[in-house]
PDB file of N, CA and C in Angstrom:
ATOM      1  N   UNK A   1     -16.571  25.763  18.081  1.00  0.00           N
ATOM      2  CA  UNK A   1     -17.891  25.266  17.758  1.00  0.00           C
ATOM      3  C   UNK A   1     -17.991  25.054  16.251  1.00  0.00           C
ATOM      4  N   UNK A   2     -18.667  23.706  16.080  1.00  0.00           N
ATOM      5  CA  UNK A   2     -18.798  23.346  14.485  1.00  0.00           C
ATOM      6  C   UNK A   2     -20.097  24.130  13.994  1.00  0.00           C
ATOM      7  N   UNK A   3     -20.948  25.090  13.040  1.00  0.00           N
ATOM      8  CA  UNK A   3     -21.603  25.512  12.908  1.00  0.00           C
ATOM      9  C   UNK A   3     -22.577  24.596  11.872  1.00  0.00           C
ATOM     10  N   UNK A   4     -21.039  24.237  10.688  1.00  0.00           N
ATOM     11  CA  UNK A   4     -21.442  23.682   9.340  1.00  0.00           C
ATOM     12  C   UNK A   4     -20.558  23.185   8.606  1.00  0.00           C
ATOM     13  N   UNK A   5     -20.607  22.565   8.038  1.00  0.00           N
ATOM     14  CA  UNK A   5     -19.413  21.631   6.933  1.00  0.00           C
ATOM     15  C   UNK A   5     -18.778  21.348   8.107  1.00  0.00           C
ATOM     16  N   UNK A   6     -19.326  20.323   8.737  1.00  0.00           N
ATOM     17  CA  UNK A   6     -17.911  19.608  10.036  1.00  0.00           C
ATOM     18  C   UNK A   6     -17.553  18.317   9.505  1.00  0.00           C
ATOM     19  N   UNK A   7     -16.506  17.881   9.386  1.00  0.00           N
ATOM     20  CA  UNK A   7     -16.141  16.317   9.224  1.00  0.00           C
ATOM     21  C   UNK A   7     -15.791  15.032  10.750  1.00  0.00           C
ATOM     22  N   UNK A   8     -16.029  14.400  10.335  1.00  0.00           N
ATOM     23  CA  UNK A   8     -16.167  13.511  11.570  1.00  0.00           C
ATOM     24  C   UNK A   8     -14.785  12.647  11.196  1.00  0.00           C
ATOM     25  N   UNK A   9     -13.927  12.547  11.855  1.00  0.00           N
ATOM     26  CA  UNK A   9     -13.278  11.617  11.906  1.00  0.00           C
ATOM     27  C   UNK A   9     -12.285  10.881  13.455  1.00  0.00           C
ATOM     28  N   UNK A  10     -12.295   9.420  13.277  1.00  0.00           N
ATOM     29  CA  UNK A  10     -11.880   8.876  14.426  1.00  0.00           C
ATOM     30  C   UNK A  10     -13.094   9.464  15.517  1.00  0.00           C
ATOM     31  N   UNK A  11     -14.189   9.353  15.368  1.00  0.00           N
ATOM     32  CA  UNK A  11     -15.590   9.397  16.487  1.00  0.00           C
ATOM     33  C   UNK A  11     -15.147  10.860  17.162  1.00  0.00           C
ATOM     34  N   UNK A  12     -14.529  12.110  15.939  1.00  0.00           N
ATOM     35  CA  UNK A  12     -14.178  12.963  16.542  1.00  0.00           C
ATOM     36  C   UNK A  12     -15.048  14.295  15.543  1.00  0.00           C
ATOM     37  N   UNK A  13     -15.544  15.377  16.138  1.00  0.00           N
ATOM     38  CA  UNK A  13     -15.855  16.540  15.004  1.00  0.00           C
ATOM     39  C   UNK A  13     -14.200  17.546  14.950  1.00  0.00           C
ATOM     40  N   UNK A  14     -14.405  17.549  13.314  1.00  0.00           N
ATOM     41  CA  UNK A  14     -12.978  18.447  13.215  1.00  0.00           C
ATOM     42  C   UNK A  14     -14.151  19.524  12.190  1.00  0.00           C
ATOM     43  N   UNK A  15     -13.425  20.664  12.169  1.00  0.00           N
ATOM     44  CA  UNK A  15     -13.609  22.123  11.303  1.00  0.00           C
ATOM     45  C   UNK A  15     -13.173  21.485   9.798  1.00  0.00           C
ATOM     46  N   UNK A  16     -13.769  21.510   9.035  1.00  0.00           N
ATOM     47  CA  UNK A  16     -12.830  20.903   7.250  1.00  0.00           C
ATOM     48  C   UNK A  16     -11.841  21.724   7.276  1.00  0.00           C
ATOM     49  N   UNK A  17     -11.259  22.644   7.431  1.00  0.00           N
ATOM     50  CA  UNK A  17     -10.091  23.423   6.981  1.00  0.00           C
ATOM     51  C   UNK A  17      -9.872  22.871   8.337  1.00  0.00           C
ATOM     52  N   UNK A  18      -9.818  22.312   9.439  1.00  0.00           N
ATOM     53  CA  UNK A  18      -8.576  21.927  10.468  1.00  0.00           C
ATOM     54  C   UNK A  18      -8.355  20.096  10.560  1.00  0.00           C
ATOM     55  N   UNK A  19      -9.348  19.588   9.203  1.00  0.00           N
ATOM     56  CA  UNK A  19      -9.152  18.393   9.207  1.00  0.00           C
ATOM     57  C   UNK A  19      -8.087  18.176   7.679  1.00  0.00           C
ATOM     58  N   UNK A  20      -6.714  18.030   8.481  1.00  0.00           N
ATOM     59  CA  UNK A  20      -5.337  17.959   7.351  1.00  0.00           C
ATOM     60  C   UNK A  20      -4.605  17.328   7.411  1.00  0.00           C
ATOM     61  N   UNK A  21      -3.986  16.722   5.965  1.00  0.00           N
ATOM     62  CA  UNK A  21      -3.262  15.756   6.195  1.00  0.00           C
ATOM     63  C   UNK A  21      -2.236  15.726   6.660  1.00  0.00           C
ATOM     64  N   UNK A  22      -1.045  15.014   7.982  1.00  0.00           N
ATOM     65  CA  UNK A  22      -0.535  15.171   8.880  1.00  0.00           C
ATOM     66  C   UNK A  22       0.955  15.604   8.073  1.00  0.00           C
ATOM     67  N   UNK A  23       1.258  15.106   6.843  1.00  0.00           N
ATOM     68  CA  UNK A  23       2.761  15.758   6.168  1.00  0.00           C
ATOM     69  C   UNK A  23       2.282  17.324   5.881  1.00  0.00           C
ATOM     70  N   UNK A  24       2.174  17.265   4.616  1.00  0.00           N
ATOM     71  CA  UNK A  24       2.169  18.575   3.836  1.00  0.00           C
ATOM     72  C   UNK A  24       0.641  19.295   4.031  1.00  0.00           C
ATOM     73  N   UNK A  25      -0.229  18.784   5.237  1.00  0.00           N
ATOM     74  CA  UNK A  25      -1.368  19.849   5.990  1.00  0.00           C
ATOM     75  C   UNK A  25      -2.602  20.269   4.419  1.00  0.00           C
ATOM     76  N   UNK A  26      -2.672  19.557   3.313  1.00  0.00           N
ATOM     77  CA  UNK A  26      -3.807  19.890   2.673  1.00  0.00           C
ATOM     78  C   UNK A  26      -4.936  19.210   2.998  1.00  0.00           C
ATOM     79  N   UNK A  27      -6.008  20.254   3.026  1.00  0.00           N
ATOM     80  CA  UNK A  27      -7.093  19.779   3.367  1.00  0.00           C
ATOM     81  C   UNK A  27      -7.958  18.389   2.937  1.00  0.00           C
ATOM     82  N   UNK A  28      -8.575  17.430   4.032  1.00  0.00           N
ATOM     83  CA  UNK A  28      -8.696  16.567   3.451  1.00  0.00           C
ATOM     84  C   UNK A  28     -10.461  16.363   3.122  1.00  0.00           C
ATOM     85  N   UNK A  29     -11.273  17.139   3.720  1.00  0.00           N
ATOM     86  CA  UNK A  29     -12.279  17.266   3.675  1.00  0.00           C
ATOM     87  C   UNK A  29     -13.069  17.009   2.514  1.00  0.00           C
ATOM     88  N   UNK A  30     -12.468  16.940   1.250  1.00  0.00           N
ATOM     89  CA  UNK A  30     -13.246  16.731  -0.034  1.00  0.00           C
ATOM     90  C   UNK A  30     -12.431  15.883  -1.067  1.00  0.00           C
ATOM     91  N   UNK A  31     -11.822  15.003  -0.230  1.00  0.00           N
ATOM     92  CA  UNK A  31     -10.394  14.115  -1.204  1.00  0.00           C
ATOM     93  C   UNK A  31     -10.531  12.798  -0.207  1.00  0.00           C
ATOM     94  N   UNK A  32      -9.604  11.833  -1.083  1.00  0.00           N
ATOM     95  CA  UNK A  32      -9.761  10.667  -0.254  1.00  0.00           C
ATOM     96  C   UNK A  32      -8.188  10.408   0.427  1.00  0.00           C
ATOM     97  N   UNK A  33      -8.526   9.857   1.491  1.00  0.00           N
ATOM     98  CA  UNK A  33      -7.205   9.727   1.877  1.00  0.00           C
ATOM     99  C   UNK A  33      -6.999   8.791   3.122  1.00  0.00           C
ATOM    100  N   UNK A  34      -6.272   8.365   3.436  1.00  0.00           N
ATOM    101  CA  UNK A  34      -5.441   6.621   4.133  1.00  0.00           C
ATOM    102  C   UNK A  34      -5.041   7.323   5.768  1.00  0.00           C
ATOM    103  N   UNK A  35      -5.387   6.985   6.770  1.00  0.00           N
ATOM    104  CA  UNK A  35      -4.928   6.889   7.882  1.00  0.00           C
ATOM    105  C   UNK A  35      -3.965   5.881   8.397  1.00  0.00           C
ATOM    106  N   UNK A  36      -2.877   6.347   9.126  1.00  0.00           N
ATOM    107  CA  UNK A  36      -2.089   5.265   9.799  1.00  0.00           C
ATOM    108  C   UNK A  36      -1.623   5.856  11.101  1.00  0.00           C
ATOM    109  N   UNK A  37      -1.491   5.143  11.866  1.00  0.00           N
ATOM    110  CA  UNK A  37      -1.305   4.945  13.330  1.00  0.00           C
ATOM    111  C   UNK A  37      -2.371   6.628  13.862  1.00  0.00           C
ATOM    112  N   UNK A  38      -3.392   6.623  13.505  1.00  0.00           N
ATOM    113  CA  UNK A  38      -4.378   7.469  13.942  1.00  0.00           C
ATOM    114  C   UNK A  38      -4.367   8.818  13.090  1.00  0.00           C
ATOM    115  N   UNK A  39      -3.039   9.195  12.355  1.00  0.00           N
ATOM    116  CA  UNK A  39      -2.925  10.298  11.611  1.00  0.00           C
ATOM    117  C   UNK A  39      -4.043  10.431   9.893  1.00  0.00           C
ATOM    118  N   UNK A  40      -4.354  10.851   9.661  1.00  0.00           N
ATOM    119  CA  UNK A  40      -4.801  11.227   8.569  1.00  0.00           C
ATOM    120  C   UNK A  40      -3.427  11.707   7.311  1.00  0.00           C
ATOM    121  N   UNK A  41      -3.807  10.933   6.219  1.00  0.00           N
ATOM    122  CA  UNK A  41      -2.833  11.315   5.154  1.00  0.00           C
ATOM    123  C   UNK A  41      -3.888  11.387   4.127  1.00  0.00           C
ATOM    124  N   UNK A  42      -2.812  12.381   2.853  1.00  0.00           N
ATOM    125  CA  UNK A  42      -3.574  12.482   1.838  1.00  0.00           C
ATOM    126  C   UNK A  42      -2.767  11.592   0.979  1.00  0.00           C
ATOM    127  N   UNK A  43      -3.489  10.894  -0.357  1.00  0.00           N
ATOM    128  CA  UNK A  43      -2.491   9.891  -0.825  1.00  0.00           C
ATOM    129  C   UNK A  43      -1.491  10.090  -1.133  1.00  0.00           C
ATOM    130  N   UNK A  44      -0.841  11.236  -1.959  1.00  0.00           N
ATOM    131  CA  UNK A  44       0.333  11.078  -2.016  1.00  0.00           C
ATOM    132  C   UNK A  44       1.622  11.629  -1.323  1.00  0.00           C
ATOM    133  N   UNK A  45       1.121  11.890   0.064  1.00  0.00           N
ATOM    134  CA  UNK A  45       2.296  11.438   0.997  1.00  0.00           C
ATOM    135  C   UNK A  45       2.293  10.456   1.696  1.00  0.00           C
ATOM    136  N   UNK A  46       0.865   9.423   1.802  1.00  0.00           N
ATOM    137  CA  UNK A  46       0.871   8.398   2.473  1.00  0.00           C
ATOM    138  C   UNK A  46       1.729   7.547   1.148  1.00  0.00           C
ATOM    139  N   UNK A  47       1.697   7.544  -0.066  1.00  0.00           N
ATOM    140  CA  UNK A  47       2.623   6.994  -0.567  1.00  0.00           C
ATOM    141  C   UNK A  47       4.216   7.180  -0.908  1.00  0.00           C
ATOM    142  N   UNK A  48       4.359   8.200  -0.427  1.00  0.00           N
ATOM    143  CA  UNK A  48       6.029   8.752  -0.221  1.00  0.00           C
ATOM    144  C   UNK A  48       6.219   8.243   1.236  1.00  0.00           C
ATOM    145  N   UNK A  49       5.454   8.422   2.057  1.00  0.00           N
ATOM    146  CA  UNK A  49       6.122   8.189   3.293  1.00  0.00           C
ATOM    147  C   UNK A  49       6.039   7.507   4.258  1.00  0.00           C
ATOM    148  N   UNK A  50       4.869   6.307   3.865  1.00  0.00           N
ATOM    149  CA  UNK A  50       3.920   5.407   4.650  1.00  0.00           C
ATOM    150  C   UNK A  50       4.149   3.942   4.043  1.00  0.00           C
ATOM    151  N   UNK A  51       3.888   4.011   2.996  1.00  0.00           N
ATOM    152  CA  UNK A  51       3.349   2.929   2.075  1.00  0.00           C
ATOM    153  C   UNK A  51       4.711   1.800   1.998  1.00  0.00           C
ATOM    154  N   UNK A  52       4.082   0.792   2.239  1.00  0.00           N
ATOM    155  CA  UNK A  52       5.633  -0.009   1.367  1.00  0.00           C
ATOM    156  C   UNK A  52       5.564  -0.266   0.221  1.00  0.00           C
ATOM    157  N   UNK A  53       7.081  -0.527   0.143  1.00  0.00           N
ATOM    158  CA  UNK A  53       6.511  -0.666  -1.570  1.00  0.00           C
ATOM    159  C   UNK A  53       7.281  -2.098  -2.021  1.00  0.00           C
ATOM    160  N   UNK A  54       6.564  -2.317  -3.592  1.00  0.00           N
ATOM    161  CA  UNK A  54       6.477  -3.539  -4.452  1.00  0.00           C
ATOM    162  C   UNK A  54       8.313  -4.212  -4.436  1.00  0.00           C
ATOM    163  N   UNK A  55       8.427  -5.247  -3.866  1.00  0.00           N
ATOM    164  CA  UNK A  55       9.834  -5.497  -4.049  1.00  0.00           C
ATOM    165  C   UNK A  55      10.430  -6.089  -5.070  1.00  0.00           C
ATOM    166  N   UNK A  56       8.920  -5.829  -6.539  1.00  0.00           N
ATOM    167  CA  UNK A  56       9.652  -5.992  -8.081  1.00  0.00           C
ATOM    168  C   UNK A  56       9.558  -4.507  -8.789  1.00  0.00           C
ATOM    169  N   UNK A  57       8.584  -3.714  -8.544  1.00  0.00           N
ATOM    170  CA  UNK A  57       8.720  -2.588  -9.154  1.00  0.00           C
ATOM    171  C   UNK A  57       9.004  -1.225  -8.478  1.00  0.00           C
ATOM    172  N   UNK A  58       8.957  -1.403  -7.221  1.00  0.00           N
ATOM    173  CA  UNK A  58       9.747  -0.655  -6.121  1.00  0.00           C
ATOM    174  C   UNK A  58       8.349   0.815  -5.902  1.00  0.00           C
ATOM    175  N   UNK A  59       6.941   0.754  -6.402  1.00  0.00           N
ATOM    176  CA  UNK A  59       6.230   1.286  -6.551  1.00  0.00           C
ATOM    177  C   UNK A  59       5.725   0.902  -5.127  1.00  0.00           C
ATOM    178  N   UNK A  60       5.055   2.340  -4.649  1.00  0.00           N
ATOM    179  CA  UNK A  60       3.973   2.239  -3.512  1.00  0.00           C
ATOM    180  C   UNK A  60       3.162   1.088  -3.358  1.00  0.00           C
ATOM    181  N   UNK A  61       2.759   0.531  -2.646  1.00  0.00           N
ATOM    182  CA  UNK A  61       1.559  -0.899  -2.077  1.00  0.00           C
ATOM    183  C   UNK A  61       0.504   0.239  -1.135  1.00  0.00           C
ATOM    184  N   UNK A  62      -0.713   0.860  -1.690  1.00  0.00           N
ATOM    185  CA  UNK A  62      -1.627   1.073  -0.902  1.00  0.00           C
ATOM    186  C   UNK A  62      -2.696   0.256  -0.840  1.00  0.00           C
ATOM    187  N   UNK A  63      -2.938  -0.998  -1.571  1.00  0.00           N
ATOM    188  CA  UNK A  63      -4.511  -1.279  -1.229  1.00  0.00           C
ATOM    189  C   UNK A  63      -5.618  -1.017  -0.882  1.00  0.00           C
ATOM    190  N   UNK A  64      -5.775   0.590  -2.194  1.00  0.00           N
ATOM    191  CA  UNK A  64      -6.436   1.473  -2.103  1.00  0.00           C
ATOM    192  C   UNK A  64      -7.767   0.504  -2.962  1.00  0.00           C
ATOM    193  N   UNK A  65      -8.676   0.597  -2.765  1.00  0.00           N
ATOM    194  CA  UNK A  65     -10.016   0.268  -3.716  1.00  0.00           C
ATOM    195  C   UNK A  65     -10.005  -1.513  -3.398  1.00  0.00           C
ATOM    196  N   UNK A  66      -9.669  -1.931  -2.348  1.00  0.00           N
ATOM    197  CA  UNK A  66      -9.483  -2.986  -2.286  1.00  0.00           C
ATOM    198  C   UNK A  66      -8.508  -3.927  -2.918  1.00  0.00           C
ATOM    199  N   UNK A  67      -7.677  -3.412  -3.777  1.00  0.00           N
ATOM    200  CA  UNK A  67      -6.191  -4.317  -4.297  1.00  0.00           C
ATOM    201  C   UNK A  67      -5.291  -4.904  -3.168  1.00  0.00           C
ATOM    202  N   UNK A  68      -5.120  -6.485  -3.662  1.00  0.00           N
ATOM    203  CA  UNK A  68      -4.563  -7.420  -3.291  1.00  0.00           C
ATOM    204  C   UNK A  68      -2.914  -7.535  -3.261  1.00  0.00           C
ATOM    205  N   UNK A  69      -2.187  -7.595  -2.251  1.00  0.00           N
ATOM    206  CA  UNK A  69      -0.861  -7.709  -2.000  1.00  0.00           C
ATOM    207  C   UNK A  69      -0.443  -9.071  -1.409  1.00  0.00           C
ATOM    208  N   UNK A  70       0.789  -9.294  -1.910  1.00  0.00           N
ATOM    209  CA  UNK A  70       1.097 -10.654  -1.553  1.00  0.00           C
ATOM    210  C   UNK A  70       2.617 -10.138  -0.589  1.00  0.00           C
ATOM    211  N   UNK A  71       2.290 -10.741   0.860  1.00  0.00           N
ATOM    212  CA  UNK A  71       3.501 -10.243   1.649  1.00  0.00           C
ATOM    213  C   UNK A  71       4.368 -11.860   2.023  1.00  0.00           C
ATOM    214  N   UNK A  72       5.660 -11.634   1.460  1.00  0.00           N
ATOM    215  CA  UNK A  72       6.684 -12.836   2.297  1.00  0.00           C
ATOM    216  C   UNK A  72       8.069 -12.370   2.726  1.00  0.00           C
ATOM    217  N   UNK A  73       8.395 -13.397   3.606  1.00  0.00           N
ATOM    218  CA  UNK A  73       9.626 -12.734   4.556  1.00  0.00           C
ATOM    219  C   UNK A  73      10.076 -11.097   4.387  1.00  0.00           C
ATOM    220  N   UNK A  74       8.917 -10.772   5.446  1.00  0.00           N
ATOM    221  CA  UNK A  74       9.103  -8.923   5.186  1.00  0.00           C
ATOM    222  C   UNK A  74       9.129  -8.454   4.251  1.00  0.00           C
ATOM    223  N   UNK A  75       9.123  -8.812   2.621  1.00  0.00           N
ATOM    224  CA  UNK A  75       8.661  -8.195   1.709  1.00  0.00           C
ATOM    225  C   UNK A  75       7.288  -8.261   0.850  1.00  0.00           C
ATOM    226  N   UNK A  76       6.965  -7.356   0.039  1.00  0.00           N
ATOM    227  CA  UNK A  76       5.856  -7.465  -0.339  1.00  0.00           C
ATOM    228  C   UNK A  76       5.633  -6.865  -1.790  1.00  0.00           C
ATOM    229  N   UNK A  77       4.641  -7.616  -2.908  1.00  0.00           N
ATOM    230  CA  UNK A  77       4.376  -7.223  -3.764  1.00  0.00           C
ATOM    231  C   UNK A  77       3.112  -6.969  -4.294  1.00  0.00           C
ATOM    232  N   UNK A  78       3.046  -6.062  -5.377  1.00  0.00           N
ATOM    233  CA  UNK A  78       1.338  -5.923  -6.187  1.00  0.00           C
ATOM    234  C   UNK A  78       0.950  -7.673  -6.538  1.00  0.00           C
ATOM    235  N   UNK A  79      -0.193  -7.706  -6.641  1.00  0.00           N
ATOM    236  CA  UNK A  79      -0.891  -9.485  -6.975  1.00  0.00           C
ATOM    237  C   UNK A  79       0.234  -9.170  -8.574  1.00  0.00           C
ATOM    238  N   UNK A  80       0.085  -7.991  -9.744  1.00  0.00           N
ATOM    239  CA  UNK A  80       0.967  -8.454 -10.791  1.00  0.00           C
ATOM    240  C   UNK A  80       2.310  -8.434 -10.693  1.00  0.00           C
ATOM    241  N   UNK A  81       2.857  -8.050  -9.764  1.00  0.00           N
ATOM    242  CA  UNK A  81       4.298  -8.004 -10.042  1.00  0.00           C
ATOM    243  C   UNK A  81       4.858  -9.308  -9.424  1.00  0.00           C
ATOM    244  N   UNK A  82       4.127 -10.112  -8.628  1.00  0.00           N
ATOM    245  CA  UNK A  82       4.522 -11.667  -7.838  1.00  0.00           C
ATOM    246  C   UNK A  82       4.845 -12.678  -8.778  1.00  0.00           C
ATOM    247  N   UNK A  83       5.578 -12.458  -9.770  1.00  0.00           N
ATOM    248  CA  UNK A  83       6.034 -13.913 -10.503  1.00  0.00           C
ATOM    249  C   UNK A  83       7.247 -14.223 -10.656  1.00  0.00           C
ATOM    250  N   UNK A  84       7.223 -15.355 -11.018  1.00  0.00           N
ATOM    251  CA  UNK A  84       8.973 -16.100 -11.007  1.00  0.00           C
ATOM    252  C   UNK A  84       9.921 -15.144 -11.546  1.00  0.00           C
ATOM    253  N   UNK A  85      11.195 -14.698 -11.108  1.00  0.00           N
ATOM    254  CA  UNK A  85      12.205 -14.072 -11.161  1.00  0.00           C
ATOM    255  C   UNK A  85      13.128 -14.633 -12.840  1.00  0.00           C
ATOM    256  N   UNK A  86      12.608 -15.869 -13.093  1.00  0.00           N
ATOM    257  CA  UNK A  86      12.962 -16.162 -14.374  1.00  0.00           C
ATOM    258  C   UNK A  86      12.118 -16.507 -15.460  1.00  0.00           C
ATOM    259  N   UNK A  87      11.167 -16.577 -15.445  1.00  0.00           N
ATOM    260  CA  UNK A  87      10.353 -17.178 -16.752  1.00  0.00           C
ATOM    261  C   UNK A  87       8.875 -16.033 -16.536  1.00  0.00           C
ATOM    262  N   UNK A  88       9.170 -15.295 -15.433  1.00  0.00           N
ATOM    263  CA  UNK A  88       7.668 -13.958 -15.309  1.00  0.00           C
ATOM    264  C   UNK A  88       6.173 -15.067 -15.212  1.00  0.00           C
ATOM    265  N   UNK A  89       6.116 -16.089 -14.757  1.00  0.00           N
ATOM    266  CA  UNK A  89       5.206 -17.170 -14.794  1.00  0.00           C
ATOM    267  C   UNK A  89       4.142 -15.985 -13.264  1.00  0.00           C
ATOM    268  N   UNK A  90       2.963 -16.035 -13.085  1.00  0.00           N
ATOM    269  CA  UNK A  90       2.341 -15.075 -12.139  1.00  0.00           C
ATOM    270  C   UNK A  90       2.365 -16.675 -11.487  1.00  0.00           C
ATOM    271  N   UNK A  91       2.879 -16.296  -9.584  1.00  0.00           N
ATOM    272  CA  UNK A  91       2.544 -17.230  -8.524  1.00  0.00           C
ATOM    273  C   UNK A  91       1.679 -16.778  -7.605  1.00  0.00           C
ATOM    274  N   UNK A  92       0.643 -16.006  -8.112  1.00  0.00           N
ATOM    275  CA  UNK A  92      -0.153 -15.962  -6.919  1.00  0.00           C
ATOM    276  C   UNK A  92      -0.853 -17.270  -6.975  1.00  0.00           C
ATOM    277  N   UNK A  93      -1.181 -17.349  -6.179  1.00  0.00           N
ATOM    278  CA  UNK A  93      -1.874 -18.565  -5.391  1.00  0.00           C
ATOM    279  C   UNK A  93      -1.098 -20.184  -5.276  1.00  0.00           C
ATOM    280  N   UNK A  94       0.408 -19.790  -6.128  1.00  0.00           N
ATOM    281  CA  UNK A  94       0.722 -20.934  -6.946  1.00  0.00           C
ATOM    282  C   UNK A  94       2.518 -21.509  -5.326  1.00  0.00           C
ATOM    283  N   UNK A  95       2.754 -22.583  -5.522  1.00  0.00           N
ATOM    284  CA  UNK A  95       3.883 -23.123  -4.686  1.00  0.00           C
ATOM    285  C   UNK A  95       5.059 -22.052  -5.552  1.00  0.00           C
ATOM    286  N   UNK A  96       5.647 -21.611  -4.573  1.00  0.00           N
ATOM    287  CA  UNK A  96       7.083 -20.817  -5.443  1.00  0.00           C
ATOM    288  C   UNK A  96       8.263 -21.186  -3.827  1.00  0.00           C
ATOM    289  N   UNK A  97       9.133 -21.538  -4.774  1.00  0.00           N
ATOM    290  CA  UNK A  97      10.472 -21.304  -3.767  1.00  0.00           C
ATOM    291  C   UNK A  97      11.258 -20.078  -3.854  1.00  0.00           C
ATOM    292  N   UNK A  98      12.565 -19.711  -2.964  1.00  0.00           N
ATOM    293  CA  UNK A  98      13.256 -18.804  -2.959  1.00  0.00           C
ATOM    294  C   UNK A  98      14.344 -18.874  -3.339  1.00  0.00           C
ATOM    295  N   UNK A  99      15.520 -18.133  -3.542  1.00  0.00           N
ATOM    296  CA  UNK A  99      16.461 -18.335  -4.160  1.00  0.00           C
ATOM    297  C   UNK A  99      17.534 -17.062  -3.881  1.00  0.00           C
ATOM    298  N   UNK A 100      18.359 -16.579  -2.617  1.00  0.00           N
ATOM    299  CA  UNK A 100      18.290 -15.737  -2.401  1.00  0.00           C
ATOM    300  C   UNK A 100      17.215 -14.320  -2.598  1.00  0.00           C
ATOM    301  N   UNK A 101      17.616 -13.482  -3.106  1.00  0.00           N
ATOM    302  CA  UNK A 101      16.307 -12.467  -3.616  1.00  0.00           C
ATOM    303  C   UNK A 101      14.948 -12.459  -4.727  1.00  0.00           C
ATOM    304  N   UNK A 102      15.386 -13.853  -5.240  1.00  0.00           N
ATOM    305  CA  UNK A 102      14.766 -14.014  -6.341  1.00  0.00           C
ATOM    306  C   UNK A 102      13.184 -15.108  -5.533  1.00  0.00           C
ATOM    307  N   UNK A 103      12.227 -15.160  -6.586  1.00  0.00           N
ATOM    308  CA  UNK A 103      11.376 -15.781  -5.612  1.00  0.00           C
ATOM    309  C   UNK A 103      11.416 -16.945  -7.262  1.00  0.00           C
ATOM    310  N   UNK A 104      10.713 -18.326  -7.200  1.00  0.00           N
ATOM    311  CA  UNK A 104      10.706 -18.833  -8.632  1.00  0.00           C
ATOM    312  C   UNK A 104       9.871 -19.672  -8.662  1.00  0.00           C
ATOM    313  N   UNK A 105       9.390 -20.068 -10.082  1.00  0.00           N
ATOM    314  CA  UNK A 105       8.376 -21.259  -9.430  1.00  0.00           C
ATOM    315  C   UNK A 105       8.670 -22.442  -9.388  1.00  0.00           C
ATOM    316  N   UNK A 106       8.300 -23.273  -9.125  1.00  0.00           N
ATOM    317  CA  UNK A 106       8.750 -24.615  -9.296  1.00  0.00           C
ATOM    318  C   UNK A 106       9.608 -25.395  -9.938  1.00  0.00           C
ATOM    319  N   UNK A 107       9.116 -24.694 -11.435  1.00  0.00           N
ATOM    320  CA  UNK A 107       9.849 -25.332 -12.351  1.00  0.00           C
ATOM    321  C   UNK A 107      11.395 -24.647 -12.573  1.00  0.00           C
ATOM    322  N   UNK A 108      11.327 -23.618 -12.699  1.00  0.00           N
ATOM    323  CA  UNK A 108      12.673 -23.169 -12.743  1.00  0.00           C
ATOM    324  C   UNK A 108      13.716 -23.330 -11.302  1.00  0.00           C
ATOM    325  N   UNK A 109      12.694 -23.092 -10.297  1.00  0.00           N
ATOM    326  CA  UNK A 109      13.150 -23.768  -8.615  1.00  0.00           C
ATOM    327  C   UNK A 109      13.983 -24.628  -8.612  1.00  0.00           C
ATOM    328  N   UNK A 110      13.644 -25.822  -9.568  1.00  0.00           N
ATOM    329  CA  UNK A 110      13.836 -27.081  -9.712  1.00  0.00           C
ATOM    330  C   UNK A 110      14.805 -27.599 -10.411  1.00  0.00           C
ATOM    331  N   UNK A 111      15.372 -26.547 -11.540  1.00  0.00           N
ATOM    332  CA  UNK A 111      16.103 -26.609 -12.841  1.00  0.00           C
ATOM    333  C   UNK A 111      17.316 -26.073 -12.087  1.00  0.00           C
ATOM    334  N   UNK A 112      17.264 -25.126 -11.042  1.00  0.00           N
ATOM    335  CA  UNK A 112      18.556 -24.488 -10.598  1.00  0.00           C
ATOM    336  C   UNK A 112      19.708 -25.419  -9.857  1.00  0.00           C
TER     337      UNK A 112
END
């Protein structure tokens, strides 16, 4: 029975000390933290062990606070780390070709 301080999560009542994050079990009741496939995480194991990460700076991708990710052929980057592999030109929103691993924009696309 919940008496007091109950947290609600997934249309469910949990106890705050039995609502934990599913790796390393700290309480999540007064912290913010990312669910995936129904589990509860606290951020930084949802970013060790969940998260994909940036395939220029090899850093976690949570799109925590609403930040923007740009995903292509199964990989994915932060909106800043998405620019040409040679001249650092930013392609978000912009035409870029590929080049084995490298992504580029046009102009250098073009020069190769």
């Amino acid at each position: 029975v919940i008496i007091s301080g109950g947290v609600t999560y997934d249309d469910q009542p949990w106890h705050k000390e039995c609502f934990v994050c599913a790796v390393c079990k700290t309480q999540l009741s007064s912290q913010r933290f990312i669910s995936k496939d129904e589990y509860p995480y606290c951020l930084d194991c949802f970013s060790k062990f969940c998260a994909k990460k940036c395939a220029t700076c090899k850093k976690p991708i949570t799109a925590l606070g609403g930040a923007k990710y740009i995903s292509f052929a199964e990989r994915q980057w932060h909106g800043e780390c998405f620019t040409c592999s040679k001249c650092s030109v930013s392609l978000v929103g912009q035409e870029f070709l590929t080049w084995q691993d490298d992504i580029l924009c046009h102009k250098c696309g073009s020069a190769s």
